[in-house]
N, C-alpha and C. Protein backbone atom coordinates (compact mmCIF):
# COMPACT_ATOMS: atom_id res chain seq x y z
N UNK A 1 46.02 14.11 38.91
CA UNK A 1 45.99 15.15 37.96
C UNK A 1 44.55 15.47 37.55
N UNK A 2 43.96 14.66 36.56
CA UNK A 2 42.03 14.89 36.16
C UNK A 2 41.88 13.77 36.88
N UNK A 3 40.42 14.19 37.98
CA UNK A 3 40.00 13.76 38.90
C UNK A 3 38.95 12.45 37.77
N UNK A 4 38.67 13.10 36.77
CA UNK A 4 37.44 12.63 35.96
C UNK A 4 37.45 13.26 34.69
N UNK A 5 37.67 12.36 33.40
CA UNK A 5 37.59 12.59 32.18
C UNK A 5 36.62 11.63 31.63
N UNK A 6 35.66 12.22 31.06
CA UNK A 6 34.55 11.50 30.13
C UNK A 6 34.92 11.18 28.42
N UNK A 7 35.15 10.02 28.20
CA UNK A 7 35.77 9.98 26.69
C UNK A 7 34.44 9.26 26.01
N UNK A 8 33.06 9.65 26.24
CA UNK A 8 31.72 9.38 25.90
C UNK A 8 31.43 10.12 24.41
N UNK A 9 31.34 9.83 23.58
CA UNK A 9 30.99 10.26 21.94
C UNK A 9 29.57 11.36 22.54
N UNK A 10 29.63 12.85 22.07
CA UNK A 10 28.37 13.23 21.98
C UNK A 10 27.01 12.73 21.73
N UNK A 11 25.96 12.95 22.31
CA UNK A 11 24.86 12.35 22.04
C UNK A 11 24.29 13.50 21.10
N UNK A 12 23.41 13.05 19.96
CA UNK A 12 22.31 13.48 19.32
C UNK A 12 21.39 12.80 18.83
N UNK A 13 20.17 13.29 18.37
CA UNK A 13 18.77 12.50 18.37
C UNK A 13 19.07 12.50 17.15
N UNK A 14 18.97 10.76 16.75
CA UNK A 14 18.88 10.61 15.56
C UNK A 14 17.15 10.76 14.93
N UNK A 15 17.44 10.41 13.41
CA UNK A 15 16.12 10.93 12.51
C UNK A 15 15.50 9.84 12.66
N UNK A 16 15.82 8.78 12.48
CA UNK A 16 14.69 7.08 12.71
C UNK A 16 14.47 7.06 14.23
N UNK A 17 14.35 7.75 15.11
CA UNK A 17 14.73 7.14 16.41
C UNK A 17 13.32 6.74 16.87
N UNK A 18 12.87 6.23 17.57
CA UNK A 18 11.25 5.31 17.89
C UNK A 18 11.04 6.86 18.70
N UNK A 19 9.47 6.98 18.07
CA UNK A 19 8.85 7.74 18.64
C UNK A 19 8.34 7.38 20.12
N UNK A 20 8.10 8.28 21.21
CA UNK A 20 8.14 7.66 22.92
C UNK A 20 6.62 6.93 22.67
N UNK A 21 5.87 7.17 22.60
CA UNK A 21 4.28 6.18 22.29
C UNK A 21 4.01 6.36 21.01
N UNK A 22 3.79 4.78 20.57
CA UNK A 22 3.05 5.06 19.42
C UNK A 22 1.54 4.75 19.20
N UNK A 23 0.72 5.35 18.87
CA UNK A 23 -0.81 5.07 19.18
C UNK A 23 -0.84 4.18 17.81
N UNK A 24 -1.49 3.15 18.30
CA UNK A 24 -1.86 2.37 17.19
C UNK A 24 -3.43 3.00 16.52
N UNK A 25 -3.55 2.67 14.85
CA UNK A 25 -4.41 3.02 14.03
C UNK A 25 -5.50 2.13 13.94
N UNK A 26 -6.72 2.66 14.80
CA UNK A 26 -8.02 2.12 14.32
C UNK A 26 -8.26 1.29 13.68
N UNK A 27 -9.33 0.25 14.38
CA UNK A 27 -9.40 -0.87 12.91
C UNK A 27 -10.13 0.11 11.80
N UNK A 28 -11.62 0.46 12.28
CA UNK A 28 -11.99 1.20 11.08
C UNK A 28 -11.12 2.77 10.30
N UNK A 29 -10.24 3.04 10.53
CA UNK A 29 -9.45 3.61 10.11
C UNK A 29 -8.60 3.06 8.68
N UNK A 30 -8.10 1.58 9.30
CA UNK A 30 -7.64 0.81 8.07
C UNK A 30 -7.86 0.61 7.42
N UNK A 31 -9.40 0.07 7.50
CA UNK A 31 -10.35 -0.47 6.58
C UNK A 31 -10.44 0.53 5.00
N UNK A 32 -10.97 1.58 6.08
CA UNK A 32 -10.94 2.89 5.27
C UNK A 32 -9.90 3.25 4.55
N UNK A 33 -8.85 3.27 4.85
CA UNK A 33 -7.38 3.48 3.86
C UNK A 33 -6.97 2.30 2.80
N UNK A 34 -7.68 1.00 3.31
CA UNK A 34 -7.31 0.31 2.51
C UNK A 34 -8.77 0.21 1.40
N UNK A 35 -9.93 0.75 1.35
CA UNK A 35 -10.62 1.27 0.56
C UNK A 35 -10.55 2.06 -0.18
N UNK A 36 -10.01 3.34 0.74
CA UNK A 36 -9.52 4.41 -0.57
C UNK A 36 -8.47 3.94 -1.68
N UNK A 37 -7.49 3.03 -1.26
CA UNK A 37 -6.40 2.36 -1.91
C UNK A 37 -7.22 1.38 -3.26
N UNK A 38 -8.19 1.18 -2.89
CA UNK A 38 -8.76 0.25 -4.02
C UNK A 38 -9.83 1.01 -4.54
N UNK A 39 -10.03 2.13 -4.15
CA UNK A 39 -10.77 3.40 -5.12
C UNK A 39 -9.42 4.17 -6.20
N UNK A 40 -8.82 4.38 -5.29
CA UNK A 40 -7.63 4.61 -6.00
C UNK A 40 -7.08 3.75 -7.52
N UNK A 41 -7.06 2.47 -7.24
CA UNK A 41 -6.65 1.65 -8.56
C UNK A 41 -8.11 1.52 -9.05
N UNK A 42 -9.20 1.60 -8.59
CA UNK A 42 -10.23 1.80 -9.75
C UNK A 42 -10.49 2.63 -10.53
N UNK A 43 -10.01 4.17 -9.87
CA UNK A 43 -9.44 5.75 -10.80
C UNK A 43 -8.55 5.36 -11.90
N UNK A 44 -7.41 4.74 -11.24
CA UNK A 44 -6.50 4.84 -12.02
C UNK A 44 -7.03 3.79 -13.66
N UNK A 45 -7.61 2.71 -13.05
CA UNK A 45 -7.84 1.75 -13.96
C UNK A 45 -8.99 2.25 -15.48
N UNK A 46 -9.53 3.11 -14.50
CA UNK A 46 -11.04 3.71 -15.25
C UNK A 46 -10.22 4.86 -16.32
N UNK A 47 -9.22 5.03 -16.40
CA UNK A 47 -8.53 6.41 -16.89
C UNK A 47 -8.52 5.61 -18.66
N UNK A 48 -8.21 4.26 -18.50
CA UNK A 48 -8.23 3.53 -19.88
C UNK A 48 -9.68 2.90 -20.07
N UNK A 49 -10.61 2.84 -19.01
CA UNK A 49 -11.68 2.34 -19.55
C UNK A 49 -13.01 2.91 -19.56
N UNK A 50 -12.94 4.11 -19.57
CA UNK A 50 -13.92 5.44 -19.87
C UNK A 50 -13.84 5.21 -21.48
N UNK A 51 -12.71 5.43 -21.98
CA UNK A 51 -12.40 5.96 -23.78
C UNK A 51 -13.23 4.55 -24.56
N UNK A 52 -12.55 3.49 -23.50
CA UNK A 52 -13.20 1.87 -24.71
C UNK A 52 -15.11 2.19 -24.50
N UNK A 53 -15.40 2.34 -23.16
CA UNK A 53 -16.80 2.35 -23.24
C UNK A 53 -17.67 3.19 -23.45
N UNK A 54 -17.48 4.13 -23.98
CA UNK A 54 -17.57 5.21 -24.75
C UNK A 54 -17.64 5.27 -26.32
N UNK A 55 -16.40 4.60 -26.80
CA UNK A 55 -16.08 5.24 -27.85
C UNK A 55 -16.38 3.89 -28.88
N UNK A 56 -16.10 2.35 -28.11
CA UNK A 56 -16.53 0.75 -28.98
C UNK A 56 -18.31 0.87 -29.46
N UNK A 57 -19.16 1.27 -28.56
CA UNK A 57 -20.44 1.21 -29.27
C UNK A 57 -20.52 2.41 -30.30
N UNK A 58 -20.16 3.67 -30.39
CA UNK A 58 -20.68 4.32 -31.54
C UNK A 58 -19.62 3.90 -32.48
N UNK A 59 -18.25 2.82 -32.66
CA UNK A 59 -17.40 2.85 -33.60
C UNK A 59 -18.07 1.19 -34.04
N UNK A 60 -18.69 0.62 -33.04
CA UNK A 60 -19.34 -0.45 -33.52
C UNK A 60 -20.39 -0.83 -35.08
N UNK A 61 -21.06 0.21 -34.24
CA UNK A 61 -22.15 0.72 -35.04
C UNK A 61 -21.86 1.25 -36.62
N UNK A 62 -20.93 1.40 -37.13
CA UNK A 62 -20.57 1.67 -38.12
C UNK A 62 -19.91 0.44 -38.79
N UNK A 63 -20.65 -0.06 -39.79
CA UNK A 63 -20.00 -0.80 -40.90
C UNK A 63 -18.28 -0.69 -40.97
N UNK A 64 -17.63 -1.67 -40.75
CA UNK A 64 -15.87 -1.61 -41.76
C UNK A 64 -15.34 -1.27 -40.36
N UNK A 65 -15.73 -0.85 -39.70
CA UNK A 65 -14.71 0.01 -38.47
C UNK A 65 -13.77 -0.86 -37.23
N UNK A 66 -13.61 -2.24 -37.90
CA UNK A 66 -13.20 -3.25 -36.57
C UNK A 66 -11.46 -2.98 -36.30
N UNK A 67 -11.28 -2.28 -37.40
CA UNK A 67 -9.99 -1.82 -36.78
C UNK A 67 -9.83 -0.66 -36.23
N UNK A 68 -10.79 0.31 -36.15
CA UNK A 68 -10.91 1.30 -35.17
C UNK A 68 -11.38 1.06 -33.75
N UNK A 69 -12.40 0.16 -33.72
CA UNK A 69 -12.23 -0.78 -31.99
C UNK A 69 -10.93 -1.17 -31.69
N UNK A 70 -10.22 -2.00 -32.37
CA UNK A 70 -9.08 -2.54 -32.14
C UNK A 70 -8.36 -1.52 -31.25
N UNK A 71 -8.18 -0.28 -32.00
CA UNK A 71 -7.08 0.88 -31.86
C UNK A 71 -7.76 1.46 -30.15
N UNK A 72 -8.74 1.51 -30.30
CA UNK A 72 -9.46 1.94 -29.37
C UNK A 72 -9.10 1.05 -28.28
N UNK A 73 -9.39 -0.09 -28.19
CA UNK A 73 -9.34 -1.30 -27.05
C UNK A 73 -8.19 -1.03 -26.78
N UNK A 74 -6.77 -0.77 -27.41
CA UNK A 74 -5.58 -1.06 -27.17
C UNK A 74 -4.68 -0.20 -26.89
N UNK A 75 -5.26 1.13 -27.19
CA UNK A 75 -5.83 2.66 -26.64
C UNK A 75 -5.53 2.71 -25.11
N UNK A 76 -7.27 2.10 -24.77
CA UNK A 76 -7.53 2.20 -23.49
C UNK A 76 -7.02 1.13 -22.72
N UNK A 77 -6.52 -0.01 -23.29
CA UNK A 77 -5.65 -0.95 -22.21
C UNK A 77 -4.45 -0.22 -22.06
N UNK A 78 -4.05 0.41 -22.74
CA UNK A 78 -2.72 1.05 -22.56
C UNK A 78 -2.85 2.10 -21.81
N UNK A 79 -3.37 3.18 -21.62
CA UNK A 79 -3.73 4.27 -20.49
C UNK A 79 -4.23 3.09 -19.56
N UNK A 80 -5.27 2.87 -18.67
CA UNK A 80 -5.71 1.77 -18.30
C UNK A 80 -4.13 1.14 -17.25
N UNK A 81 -3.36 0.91 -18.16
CA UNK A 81 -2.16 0.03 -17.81
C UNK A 81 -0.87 1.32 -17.05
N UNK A 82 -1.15 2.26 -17.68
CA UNK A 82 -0.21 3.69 -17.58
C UNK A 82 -0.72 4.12 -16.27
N UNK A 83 -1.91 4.13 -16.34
CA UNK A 83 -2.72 4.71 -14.44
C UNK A 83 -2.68 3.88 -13.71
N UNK A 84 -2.20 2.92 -13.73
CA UNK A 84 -1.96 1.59 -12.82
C UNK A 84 -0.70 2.17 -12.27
N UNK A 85 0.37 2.24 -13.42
CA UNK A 85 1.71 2.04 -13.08
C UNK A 85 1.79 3.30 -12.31
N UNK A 86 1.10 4.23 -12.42
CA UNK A 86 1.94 5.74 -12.07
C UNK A 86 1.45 5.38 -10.73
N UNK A 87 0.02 5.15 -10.58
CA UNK A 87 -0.17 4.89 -8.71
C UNK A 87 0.76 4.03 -8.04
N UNK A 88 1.38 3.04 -8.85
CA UNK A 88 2.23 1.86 -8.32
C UNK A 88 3.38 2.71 -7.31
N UNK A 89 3.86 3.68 -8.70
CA UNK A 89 4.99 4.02 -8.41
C UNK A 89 4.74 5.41 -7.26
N UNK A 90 4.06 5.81 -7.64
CA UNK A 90 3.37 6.74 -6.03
C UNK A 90 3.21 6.26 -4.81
N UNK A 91 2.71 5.04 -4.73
CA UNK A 91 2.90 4.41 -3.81
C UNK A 91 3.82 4.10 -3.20
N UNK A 92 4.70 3.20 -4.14
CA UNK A 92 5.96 3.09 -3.70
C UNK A 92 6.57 4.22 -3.17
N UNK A 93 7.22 5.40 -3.66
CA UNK A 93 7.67 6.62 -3.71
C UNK A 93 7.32 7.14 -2.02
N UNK A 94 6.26 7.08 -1.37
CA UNK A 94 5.24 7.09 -0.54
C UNK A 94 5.39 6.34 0.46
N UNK A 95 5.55 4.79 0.15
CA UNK A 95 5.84 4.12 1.59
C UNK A 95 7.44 4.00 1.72
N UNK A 96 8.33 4.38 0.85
CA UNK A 96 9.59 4.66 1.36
C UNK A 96 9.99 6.10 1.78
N UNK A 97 9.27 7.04 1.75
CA UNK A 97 9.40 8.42 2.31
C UNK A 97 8.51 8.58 3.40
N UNK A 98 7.68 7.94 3.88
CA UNK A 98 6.73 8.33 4.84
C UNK A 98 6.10 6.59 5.40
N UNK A 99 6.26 5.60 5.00
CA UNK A 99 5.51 4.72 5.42
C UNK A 99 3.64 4.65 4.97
N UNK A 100 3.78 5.29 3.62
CA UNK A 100 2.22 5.20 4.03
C UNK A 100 2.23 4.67 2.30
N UNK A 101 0.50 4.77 2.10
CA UNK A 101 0.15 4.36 0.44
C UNK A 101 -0.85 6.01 0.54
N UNK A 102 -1.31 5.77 -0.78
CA UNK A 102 -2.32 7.21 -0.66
C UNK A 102 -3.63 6.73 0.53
N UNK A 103 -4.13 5.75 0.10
CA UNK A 103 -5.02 5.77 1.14
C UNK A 103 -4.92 6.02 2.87
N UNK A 104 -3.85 5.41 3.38
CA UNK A 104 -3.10 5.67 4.84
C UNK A 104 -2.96 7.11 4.32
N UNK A 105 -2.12 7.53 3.94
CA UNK A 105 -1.97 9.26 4.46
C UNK A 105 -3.25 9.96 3.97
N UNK A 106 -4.31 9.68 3.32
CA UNK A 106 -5.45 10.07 3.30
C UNK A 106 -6.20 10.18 4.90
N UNK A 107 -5.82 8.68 5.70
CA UNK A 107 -6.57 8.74 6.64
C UNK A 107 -5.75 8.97 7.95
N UNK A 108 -4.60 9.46 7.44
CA UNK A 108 -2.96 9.89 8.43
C UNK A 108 -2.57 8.92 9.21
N UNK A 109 -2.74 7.46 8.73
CA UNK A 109 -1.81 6.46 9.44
C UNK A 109 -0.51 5.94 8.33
N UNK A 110 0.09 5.26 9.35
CA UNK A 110 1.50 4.94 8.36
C UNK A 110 2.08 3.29 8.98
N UNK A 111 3.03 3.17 8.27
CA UNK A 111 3.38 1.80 9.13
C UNK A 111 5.08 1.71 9.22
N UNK A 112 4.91 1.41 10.29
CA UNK A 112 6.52 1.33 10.70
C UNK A 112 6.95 -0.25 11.41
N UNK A 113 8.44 -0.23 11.90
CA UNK A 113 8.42 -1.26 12.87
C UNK A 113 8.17 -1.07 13.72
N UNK A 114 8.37 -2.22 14.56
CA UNK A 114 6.81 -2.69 16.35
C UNK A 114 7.84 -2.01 16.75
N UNK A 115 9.06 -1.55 16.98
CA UNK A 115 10.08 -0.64 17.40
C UNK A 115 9.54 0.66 17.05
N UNK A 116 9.19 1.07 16.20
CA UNK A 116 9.03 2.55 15.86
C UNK A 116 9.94 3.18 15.33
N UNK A 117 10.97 2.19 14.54
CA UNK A 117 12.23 3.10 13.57
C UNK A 117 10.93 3.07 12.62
N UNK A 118 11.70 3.34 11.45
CA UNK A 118 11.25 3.10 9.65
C UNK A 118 11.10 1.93 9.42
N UNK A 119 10.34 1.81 8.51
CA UNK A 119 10.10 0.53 7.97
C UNK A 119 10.40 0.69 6.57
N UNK A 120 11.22 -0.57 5.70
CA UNK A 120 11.51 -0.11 4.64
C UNK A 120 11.09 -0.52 3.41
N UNK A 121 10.95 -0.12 2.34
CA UNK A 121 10.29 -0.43 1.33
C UNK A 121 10.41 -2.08 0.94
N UNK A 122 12.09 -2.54 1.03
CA UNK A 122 11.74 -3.74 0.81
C UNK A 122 10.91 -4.41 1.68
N UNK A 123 11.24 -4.22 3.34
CA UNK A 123 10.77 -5.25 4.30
C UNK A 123 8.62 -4.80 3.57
N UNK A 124 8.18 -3.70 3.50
CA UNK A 124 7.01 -3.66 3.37
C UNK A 124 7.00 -4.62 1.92
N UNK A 125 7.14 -4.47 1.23
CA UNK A 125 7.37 -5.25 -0.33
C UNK A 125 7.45 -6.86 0.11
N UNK A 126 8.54 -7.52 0.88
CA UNK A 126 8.99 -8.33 0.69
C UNK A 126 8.44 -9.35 1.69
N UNK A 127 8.22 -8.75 3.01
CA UNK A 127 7.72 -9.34 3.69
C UNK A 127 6.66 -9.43 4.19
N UNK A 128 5.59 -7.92 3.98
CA UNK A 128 4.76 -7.86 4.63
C UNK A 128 3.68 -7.89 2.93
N UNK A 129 3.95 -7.48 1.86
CA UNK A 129 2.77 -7.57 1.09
C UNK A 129 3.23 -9.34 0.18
N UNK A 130 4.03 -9.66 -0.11
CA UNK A 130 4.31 -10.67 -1.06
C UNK A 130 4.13 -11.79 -0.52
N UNK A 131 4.04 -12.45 0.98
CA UNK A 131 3.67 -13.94 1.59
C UNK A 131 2.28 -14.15 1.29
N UNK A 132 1.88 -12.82 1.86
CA UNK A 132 0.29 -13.12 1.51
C UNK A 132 -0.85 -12.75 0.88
N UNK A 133 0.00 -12.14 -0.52
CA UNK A 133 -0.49 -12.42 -1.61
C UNK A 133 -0.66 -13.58 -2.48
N UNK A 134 0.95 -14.11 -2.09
CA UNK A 134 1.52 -15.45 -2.82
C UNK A 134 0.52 -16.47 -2.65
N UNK A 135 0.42 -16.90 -0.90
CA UNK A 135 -0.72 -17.64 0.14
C UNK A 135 -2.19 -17.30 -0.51
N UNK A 136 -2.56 -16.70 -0.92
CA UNK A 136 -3.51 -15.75 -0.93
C UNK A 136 -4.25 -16.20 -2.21
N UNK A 137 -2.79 -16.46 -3.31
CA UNK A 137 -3.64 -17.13 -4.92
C UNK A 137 -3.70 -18.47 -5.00
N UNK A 138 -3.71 -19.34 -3.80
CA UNK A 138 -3.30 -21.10 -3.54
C UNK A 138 -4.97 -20.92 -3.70
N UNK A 139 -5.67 -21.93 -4.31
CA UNK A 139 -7.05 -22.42 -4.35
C UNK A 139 -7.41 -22.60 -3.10
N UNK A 140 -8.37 -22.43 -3.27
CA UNK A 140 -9.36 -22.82 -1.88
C UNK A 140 -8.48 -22.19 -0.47
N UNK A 141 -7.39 -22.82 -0.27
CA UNK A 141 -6.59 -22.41 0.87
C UNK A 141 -5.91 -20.96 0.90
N UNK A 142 -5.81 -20.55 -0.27
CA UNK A 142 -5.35 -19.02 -0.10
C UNK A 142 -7.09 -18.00 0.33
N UNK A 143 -8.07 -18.54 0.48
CA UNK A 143 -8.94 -18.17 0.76
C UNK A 143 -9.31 -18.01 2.19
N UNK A 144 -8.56 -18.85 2.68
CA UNK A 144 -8.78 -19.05 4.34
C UNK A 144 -7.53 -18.68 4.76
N UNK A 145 -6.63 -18.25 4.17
CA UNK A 145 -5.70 -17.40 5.21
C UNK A 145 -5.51 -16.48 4.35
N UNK A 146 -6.25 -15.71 3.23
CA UNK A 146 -6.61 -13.89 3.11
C UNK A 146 -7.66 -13.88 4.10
N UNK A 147 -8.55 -14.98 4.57
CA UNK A 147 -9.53 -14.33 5.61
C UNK A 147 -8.81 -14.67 6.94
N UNK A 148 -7.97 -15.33 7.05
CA UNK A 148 -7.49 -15.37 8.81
C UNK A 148 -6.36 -14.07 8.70
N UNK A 149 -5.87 -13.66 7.76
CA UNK A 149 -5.14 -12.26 7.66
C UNK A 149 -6.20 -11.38 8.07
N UNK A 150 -7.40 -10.84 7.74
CA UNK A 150 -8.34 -10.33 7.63
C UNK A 150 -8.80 -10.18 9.36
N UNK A 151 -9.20 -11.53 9.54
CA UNK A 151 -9.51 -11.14 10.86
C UNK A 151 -8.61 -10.98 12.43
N UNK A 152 -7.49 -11.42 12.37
CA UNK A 152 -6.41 -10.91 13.22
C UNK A 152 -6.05 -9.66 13.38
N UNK A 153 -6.69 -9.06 12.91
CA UNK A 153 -7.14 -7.49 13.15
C UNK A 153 -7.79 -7.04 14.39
N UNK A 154 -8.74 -8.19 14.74
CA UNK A 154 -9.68 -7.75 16.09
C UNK A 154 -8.49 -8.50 17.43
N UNK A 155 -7.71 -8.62 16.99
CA UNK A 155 -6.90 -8.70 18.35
C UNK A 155 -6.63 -7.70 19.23
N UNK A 156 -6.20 -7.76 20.31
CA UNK A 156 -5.73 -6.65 21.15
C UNK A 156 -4.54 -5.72 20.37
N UNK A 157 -3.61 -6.73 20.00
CA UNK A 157 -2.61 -6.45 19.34
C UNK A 157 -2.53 -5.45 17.94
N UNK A 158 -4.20 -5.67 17.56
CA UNK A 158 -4.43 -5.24 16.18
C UNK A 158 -3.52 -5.38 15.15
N UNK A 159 -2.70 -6.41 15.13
CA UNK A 159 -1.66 -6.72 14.15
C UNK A 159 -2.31 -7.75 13.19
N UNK A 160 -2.37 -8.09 12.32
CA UNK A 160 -2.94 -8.78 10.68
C UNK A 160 -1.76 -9.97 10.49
N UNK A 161 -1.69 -10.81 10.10
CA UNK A 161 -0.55 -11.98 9.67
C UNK A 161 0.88 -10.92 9.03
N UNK A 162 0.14 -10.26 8.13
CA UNK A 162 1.20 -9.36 7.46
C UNK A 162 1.98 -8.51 8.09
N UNK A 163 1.47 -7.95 9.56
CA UNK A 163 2.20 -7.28 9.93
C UNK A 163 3.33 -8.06 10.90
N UNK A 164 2.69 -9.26 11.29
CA UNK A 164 3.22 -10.22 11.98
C UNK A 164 4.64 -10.71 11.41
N UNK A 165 4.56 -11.27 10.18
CA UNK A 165 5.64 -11.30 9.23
C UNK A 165 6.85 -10.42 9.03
N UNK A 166 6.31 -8.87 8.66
CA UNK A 166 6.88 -8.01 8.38
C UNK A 166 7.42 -7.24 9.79
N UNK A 167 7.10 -7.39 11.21
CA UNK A 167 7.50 -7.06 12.74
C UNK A 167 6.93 -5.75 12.16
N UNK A 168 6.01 -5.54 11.65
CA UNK A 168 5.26 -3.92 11.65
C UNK A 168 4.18 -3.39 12.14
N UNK A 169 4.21 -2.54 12.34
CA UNK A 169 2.73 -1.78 13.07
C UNK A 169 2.28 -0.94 12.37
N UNK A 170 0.66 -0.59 12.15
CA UNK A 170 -0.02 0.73 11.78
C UNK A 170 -0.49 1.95 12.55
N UNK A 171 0.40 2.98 12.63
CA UNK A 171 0.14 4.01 13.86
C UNK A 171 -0.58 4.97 13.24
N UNK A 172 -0.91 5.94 14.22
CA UNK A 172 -1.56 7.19 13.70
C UNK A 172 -0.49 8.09 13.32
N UNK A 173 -0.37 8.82 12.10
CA UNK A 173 0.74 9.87 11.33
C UNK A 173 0.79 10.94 12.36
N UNK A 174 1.85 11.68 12.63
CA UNK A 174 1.74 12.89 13.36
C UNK A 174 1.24 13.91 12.53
């Protein structure tokens, strides 16, 4: 009767699907994104500590006024603390919509898995920034493996401990 019936589910290209090459991202590229990233929290940080250094010496200078420093100090720790959080949450916002922080999409790299799906906020959170941070505040020894993270960079592989952990890569953004 049918010589040949195909009972095969349609194919379509899914949205995570691994891109066919992925060019990996420059060491000095990284460097650079992860600079702007710490220009970035120095903006943000400076947003509360412009007003204290500014505003504590001429309120100093005035007789009676130690509770107007006060207000001031606590002022600017609080903005200070507010420009922290909003980059936090930009960030975040950022590497779960695109894989990147401001500094990476500043310099149009992103990070995904060594597969080339998505990478997801927790696995970046959980696995790839929190071991070796944790490692990172141990005395003396968190000193020598933030620098052996550091230099596993000049591998062929250009992969860092963190990315090792996290099975992630840093590519160039399309």
């Amino acid at each position: 009767m049918y010589e040949y019936q195909d009972f095969r589910p349609p194919e379509a290209p899914l949205a995570d699907a691994p891109a066919a090459s992925l060019e990996l991202a420059g060491r000095g590229v990284r460097l650079g994104a992860k600079m702007l990233d710490g220009l970035a929290a120095g903006a943000a940080l400076l947003t509360g500590g412009i007003p204290v250094v500014t505003a504590v010496p001429y309120l100093g200078a005035h007789r009676g006024s130690h509770g107007a420093v006060v207000l001031v100090e606590a002022l600017g720790g609080c903005a200070a603390f507010l420009g922290l959080a909003a980059l936090v949450v930009w960030n975040c916002v950022w590497l779960h919509r695109y894989g990147q922080t401001v500094g990476k999409r500043a310099m149009r790299i992103r990070i995904v898995r060594s597969n080339g799906g998505r990478a997801t906020l927790g696995r970046i959170f959980l696995l790839r920034f929190l071991p070796v941070t944790v490692l990172g505040a141990i005395p003396l020894a968190g000193t020598l493996i933030t620098l052996t993270d550091l230099l596993l960079i000049f591998r062929s592989s250009r992969r860092c401990l963190h990315d090792q952990l996290a099975d992630t890569l840093v590519v160039k953004a399309p």
